[in-house]
N, C-alpha and C. Protein backbone atom coordinates (compact mmCIF):
# COMPACT_ATOMS: atom_id res chain seq x y z
N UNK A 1 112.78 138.56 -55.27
CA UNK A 1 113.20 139.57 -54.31
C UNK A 1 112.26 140.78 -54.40
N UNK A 2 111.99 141.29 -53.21
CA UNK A 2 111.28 142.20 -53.36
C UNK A 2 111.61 143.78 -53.42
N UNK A 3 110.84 144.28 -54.30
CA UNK A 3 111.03 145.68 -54.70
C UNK A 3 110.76 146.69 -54.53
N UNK A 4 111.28 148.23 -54.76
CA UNK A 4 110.80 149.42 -53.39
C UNK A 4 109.46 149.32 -54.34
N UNK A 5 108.71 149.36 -55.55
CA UNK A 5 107.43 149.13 -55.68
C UNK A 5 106.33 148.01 -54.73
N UNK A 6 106.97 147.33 -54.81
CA UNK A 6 106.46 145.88 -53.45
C UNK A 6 106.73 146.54 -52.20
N UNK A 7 107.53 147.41 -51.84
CA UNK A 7 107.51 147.63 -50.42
C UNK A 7 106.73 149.03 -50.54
N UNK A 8 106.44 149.95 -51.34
CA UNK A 8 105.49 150.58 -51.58
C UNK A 8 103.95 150.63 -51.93
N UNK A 9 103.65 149.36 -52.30
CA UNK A 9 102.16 148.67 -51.91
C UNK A 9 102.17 148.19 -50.91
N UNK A 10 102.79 147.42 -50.52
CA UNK A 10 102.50 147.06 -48.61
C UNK A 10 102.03 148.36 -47.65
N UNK A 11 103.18 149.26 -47.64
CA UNK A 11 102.91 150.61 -47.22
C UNK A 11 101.16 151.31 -47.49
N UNK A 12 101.06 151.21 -48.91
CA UNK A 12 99.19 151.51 -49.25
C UNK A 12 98.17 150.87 -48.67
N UNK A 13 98.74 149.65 -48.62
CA UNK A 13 97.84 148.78 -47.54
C UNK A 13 97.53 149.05 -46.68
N UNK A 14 99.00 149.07 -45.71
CA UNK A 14 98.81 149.63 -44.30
C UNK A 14 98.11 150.83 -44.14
N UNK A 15 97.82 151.76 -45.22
CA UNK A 15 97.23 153.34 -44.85
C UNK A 15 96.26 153.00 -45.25
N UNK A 16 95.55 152.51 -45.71
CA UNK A 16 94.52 151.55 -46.13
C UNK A 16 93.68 151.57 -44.62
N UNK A 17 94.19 150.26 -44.03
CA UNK A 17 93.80 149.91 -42.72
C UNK A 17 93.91 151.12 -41.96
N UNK A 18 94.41 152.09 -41.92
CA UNK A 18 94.39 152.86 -40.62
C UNK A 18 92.88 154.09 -40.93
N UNK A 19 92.53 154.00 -42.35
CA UNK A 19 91.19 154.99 -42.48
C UNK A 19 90.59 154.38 -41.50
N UNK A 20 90.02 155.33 -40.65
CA UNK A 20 88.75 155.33 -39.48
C UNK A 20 87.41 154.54 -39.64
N UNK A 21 87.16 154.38 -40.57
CA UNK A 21 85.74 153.60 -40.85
C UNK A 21 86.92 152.04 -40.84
N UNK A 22 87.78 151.91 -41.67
CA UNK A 22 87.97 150.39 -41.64
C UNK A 22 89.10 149.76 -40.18
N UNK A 23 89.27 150.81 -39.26
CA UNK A 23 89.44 150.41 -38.19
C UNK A 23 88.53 150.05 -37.26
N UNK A 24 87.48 150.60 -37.75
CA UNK A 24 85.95 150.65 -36.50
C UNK A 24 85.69 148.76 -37.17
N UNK A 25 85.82 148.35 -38.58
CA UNK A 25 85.63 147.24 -39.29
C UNK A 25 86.53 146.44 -38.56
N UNK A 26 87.73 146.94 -39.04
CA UNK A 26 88.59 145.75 -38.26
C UNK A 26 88.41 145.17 -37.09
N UNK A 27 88.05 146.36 -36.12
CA UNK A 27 87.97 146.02 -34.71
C UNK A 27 87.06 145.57 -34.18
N UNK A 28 85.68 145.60 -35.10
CA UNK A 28 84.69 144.75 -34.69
C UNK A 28 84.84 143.46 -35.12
N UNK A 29 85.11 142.99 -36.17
CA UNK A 29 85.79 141.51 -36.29
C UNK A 29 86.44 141.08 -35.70
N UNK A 30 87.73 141.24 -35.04
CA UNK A 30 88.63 140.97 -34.27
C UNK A 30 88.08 140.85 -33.18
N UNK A 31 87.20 141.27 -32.65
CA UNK A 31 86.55 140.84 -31.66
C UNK A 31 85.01 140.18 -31.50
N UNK A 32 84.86 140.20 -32.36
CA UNK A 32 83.48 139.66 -32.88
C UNK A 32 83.64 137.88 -32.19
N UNK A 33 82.71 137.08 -31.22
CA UNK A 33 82.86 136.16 -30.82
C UNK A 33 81.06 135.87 -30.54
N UNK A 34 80.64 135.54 -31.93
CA UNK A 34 79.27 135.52 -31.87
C UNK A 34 78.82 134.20 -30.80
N UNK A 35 77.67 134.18 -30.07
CA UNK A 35 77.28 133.26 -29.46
C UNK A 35 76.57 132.17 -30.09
N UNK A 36 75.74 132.69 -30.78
CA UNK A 36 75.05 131.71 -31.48
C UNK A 36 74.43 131.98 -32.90
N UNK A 37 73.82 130.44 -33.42
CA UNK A 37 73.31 131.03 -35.12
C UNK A 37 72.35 132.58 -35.06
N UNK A 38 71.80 132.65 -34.19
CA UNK A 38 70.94 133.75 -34.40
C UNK A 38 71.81 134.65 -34.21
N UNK A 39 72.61 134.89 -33.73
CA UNK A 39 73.29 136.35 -34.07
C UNK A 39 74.25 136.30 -35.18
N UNK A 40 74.89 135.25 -35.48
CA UNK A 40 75.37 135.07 -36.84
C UNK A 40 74.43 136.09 -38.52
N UNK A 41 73.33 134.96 -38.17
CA UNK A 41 72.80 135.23 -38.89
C UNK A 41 72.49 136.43 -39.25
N UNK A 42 71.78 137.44 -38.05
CA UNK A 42 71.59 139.12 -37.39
C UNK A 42 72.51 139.70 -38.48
N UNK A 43 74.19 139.26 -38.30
CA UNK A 43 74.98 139.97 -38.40
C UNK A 43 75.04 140.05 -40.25
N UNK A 44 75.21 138.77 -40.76
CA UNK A 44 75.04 138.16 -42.25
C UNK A 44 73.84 138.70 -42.90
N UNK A 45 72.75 138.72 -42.76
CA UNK A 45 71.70 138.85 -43.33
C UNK A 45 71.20 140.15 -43.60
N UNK A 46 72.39 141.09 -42.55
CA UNK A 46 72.20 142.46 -42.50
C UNK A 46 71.03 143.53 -41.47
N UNK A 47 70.26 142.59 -40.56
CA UNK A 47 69.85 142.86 -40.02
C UNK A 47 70.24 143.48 -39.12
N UNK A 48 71.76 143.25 -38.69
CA UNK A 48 72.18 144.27 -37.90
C UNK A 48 73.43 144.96 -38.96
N UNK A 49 72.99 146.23 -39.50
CA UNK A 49 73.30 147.01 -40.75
C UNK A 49 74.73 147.05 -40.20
N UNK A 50 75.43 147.92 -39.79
CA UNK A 50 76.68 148.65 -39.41
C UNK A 50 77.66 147.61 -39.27
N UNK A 51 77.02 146.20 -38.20
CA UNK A 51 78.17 144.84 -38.66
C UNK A 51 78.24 144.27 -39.69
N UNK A 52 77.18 144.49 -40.40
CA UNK A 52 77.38 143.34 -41.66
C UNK A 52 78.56 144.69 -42.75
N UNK A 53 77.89 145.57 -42.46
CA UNK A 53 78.79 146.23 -43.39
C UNK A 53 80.68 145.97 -42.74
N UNK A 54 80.79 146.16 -41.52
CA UNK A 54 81.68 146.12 -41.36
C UNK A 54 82.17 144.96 -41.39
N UNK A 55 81.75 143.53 -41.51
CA UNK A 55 81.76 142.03 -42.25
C UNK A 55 82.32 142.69 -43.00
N UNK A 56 81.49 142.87 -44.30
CA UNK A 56 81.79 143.00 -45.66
C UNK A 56 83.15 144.05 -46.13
N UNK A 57 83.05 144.80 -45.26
CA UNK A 57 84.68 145.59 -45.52
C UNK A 57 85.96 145.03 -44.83
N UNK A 58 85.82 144.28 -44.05
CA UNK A 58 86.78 143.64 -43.67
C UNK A 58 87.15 142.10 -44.65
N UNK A 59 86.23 141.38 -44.47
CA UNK A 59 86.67 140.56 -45.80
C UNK A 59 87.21 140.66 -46.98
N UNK A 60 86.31 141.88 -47.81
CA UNK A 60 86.61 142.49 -49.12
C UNK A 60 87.72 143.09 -48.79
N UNK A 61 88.38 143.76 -48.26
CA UNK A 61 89.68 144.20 -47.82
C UNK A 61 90.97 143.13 -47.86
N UNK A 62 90.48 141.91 -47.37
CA UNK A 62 91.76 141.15 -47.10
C UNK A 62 91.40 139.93 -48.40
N UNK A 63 90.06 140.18 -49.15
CA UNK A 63 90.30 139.28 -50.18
C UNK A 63 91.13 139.96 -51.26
N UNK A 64 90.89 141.50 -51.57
CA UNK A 64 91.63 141.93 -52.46
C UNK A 64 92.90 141.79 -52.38
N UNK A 65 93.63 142.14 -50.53
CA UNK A 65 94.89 142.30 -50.52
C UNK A 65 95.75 140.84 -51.08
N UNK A 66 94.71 140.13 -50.66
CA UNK A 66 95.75 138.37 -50.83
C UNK A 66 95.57 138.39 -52.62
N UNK A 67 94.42 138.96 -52.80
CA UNK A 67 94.69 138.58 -54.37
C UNK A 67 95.75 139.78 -55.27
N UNK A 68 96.11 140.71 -54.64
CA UNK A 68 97.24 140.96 -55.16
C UNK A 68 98.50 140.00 -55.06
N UNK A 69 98.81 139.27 -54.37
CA UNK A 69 100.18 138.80 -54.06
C UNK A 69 99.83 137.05 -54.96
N UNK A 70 98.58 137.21 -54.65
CA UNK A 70 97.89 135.97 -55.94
C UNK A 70 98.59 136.03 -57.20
N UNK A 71 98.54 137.20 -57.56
CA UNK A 71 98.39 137.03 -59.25
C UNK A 71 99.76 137.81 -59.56
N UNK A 72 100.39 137.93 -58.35
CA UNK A 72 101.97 138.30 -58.45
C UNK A 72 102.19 139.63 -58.75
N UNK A 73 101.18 140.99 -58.03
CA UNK A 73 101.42 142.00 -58.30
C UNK A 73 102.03 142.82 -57.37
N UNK A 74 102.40 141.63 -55.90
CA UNK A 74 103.66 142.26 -54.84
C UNK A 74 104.27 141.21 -54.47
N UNK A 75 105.19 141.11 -53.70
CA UNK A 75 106.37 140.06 -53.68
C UNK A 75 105.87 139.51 -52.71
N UNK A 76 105.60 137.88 -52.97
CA UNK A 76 105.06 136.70 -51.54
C UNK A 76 105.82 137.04 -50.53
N UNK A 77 107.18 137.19 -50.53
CA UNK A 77 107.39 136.63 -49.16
C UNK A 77 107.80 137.85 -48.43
N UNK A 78 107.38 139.07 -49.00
CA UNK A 78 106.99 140.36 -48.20
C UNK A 78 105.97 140.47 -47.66
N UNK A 79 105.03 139.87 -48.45
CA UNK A 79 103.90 140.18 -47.77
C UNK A 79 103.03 138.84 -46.92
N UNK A 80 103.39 137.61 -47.11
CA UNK A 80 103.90 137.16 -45.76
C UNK A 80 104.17 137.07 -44.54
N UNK A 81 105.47 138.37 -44.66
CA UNK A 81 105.90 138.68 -43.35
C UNK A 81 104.89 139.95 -42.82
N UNK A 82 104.27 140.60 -43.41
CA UNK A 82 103.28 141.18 -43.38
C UNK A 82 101.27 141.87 -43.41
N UNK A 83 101.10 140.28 -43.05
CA UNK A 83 100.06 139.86 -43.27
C UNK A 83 99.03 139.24 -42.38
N UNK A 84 99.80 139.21 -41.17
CA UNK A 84 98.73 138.50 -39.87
C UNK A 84 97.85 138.69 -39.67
N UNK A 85 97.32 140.11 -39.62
CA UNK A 85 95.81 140.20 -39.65
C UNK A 85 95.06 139.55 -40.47
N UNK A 86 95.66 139.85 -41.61
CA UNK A 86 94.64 139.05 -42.80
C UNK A 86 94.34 137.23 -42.46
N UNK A 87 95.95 136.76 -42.25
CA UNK A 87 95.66 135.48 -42.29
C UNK A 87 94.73 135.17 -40.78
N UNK A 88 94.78 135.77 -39.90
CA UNK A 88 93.77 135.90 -38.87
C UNK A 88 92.15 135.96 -39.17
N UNK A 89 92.31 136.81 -39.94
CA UNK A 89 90.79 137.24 -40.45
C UNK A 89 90.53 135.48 -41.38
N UNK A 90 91.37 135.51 -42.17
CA UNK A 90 90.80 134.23 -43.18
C UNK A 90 90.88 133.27 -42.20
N UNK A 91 91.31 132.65 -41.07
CA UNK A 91 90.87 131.46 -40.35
C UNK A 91 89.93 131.76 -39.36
N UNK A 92 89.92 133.02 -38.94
CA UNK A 92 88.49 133.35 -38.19
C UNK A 92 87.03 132.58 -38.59
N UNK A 93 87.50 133.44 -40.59
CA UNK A 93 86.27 133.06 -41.17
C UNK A 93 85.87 131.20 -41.38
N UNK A 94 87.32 130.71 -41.50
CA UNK A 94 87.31 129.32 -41.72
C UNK A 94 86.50 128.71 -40.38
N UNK A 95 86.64 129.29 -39.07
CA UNK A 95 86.64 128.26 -38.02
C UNK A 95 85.11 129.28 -37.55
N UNK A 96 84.86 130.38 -38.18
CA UNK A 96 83.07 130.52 -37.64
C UNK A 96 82.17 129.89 -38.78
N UNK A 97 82.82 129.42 -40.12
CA UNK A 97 82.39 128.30 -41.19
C UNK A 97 81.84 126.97 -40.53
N UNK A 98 83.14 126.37 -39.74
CA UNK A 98 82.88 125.20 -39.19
C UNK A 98 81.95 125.44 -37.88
N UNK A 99 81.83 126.22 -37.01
CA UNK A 99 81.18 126.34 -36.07
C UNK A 99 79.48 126.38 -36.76
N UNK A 100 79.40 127.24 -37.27
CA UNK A 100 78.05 127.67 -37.39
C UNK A 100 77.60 127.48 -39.32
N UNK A 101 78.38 126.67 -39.63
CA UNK A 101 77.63 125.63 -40.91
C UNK A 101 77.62 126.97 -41.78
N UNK A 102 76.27 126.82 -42.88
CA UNK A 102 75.72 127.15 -43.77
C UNK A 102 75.47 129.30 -43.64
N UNK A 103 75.22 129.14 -41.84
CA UNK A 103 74.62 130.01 -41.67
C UNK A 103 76.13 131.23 -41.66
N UNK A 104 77.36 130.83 -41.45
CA UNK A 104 78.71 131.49 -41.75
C UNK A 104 78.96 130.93 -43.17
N UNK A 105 78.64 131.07 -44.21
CA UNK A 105 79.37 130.97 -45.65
C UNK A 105 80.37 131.53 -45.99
N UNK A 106 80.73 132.68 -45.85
CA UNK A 106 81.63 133.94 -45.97
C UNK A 106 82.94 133.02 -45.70
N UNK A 107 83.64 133.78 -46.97
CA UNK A 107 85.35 132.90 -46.96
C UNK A 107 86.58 133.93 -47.57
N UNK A 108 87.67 134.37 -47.52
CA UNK A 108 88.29 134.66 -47.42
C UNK A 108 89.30 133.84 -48.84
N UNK A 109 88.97 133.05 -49.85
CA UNK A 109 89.21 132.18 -50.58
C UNK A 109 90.56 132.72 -50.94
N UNK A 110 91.07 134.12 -51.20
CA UNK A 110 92.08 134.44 -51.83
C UNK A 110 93.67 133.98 -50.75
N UNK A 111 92.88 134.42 -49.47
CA UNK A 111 93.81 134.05 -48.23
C UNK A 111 94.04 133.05 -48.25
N UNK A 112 92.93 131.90 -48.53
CA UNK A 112 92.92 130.61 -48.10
C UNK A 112 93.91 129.67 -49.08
N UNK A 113 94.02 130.45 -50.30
CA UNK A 113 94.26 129.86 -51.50
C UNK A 113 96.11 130.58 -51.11
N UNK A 114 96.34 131.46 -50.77
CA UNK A 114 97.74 131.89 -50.39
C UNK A 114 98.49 131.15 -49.22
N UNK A 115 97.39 130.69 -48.18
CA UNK A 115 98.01 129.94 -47.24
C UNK A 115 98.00 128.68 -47.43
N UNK A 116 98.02 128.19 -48.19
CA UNK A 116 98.00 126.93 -48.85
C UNK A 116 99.71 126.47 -49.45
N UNK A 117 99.48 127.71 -50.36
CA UNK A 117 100.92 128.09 -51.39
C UNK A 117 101.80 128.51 -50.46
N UNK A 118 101.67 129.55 -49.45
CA UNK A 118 103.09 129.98 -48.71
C UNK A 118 103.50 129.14 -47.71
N UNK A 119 104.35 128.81 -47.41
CA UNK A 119 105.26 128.08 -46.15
C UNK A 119 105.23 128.96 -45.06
N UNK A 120 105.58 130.28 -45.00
CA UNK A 120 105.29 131.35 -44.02
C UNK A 120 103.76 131.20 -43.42
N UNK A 121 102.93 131.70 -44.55
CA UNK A 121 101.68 132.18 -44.26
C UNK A 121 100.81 130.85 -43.40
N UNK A 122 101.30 129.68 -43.53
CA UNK A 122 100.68 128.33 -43.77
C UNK A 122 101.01 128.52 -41.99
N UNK A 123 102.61 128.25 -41.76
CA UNK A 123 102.82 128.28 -40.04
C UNK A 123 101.91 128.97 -39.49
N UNK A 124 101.67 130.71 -39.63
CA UNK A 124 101.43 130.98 -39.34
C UNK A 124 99.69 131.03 -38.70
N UNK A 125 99.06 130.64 -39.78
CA UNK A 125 97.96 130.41 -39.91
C UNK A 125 97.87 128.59 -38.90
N UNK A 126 98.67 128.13 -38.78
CA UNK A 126 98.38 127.38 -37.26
C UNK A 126 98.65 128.08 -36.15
N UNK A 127 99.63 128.96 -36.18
CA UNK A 127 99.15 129.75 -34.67
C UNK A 127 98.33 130.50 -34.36
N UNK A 128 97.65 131.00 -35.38
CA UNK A 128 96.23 131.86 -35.33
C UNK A 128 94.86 131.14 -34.95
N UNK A 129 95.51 129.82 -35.96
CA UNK A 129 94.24 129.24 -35.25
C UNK A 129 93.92 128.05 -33.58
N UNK A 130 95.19 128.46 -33.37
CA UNK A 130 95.53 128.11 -31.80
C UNK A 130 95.28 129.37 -30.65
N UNK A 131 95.18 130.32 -31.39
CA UNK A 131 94.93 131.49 -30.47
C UNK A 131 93.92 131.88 -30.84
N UNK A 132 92.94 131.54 -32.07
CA UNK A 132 91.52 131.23 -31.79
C UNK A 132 90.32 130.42 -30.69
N UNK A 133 90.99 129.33 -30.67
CA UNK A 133 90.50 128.22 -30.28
C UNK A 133 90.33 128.06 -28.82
């Protein structure tokens, strides 16, 4: 069961996401619908600076958050119910993996490894990736 400490890290999270630099992150991912390997790559390799950074803070963001609830330092099935973006972000990364091979490596492993384990997170993560697709 979860606890006002567990519902008080969720809360940090969320203020987390709303700093201005990692909304400009978020929102370029979320919409990010690269055309091809060469802009993949652009984006990965850092050639285009400001996305890759904002790559890298958006991932690192939702790998830490899943690995809190990993190693049992907030309650699963709070954060669960609280977590769509993330599990969005980790099948994004899964399905621009499969699209564009070697040249998308980038993984989300902590997510991937939670949606595996949760029954929530797992559904959910098929409708994300139906409203990817």
């Amino acid at each position: 069961m979860a606890t006002h400490a567990d519902a008080d890290l969720i809360l940090r999270l969320y203020d987390l996401r709303r700093e201005p630099v990692c909304r400009e992150a978020r929102a370029f991912f979320a919409g990010w619908k690269p055309e091809d390997e060469e802009e993949v790559n652009a984006v990965v390799s850092g050639r285009m600076i400001q996305r890759n950074a904002w790559l890298r803070q958006v991932t690192t963001y939702w790998e830490m958050a899943f690995s809190l609830v990993n190693t049992g330092a907030v309650d699963e099935t709070l954060f669960a119910k609280n977590c769509g973006e993330g599990i969005l972000f980790t099948v994004k990364c899964q399905m621009l993996g499969e699209r564009f091979g070697q040249a998308f490596a980038r993984r989300i492993s902590e997510g991937e490894a939670f949606i595996q384990r949760n029954a929530l997170a797992a559904e959910k993560a098929v409708m994300m990736r139906k409203r990817l697709s």
